[in-house]
Protein backbone atom coordinates (compact mmCIF):
# COMPACT_ATOMS: atom_id res chain seq x y z
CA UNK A 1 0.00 0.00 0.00
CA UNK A 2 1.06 3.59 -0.84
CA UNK A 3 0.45 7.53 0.37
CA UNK A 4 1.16 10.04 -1.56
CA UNK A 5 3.71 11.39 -2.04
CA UNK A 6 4.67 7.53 -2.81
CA UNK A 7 5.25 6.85 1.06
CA UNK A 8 4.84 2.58 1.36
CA UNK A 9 2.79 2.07 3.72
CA UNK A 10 2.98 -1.67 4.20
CA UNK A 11 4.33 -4.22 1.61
CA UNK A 12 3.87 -7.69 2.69
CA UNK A 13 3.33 -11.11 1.42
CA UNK A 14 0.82 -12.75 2.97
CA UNK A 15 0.98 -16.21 2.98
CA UNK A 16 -1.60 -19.32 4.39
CA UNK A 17 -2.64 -19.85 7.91
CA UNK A 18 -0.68 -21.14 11.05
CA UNK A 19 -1.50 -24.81 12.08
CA UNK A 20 -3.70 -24.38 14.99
CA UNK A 21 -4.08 -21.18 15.43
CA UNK A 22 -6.86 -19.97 13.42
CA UNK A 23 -5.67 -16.06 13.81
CA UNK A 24 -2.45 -16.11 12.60
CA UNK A 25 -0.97 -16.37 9.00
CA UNK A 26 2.59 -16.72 7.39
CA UNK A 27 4.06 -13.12 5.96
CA UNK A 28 7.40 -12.13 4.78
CA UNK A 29 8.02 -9.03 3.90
CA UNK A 30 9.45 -8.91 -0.35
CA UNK A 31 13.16 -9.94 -0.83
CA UNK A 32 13.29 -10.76 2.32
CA UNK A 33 13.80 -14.99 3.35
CA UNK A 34 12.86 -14.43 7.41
CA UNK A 35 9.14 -15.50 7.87
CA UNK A 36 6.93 -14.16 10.67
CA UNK A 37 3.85 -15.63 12.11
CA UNK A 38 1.11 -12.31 12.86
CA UNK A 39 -2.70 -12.03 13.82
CA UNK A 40 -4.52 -10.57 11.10
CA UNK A 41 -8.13 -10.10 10.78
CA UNK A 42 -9.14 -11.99 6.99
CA UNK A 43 -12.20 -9.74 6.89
CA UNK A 44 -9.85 -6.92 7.15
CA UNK A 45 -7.71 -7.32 4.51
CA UNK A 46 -8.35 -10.65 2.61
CA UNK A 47 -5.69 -12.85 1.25
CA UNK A 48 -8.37 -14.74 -1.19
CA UNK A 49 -8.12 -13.57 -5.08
CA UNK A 50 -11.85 -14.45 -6.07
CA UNK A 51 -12.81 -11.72 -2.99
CA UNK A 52 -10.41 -9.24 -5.23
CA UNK A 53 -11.87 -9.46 -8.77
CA UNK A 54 -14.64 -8.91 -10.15
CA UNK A 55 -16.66 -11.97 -11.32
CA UNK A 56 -18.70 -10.52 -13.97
CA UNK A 57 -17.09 -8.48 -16.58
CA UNK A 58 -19.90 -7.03 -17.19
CA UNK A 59 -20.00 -5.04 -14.05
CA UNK A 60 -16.83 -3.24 -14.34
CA UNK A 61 -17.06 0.47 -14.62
CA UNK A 62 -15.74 1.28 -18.41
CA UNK A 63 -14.45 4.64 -17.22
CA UNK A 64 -12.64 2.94 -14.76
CA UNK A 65 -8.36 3.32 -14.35
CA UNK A 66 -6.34 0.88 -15.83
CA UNK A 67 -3.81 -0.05 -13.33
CA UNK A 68 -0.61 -1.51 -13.86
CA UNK A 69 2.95 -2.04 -11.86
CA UNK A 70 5.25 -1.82 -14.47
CA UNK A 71 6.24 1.61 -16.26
CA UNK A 72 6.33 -0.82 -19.56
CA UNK A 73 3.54 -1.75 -20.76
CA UNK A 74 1.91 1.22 -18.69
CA UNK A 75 2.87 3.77 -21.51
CA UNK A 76 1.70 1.80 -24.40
CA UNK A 77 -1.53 1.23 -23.24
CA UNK A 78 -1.77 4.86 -22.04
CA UNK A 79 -0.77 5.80 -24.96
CA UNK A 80 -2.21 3.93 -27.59
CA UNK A 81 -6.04 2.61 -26.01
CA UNK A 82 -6.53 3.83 -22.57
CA UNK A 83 -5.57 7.94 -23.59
CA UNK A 84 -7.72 7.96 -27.03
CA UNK A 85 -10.35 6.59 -24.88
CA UNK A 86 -10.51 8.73 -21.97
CA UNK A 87 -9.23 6.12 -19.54
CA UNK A 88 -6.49 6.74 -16.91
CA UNK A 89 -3.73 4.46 -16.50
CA UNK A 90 -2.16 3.91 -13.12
CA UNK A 91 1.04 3.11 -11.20
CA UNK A 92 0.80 1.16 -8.55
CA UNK A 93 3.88 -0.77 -7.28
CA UNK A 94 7.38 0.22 -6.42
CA UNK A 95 9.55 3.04 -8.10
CA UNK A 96 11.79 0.93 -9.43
CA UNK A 97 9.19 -0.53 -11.52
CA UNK A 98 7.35 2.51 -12.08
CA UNK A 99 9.64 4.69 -13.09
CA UNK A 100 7.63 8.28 -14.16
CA UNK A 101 4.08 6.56 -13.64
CA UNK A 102 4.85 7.23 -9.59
CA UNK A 103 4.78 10.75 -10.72
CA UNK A 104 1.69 10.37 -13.26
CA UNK A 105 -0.38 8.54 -10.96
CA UNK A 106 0.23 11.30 -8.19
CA UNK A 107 -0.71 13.79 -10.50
CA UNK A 108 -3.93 11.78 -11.37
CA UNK A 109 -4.90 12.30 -7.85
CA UNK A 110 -3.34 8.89 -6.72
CA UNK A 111 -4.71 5.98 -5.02
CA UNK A 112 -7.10 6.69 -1.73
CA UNK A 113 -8.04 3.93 0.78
């Protein structure tokens, strides 16, 4: 999760349960190898990809950002669909990866949670 001005807020990968103790999950935090065992509510923050997406295509706002974590192939498609169509594209992922789309996506008004 990011702020803006691009201030990470938590990056974490959140892995499956602890045996016997129905609380607590498996997370490691990226590029790091030490593995921590933490209570965290699922109904919180849910670790389950078919709670994530929508189901039904259908249902997805048109107008709504395209959102990517690369810089490449964020310009392309801002460039050649999403901008002729009136669609923003957004960063959302390190710097590194981003490269100028950390700036573009702040000056699109940038992710709110």
């Amino acid at each position: 999760m990011e702020t803006l001005p691009l201030n990470n807020l938590a990056s974490l990968i959140i892995g499956e349960g602890v045996k016997d103790d129905v609380e607590q999950r498996f997370v490691r935090i990226p590029g790091q190898d030490v593995v921590y065992a933490v209570k965290i509510d699922p109904e919180k923050l849910s670790t389950k990809f078919e709670e994530w997406i929508e189901k039904d295509l259908l249902n997805i706002d048109p107008t709504s950002p395209v959102i990517s974590h690369r810089w490449f192939p964020a310009a392309n498609i801002d460039y050649y669909m999403a901008g002729p169509a009136g669609i923003e594209v957004l960063g959302l992922g390190s710097l590194d990866g981003l490269h100028k789309y950390a700036w573009i996506t702040r000056d699109r008004g940038g992710f709110w949670m």
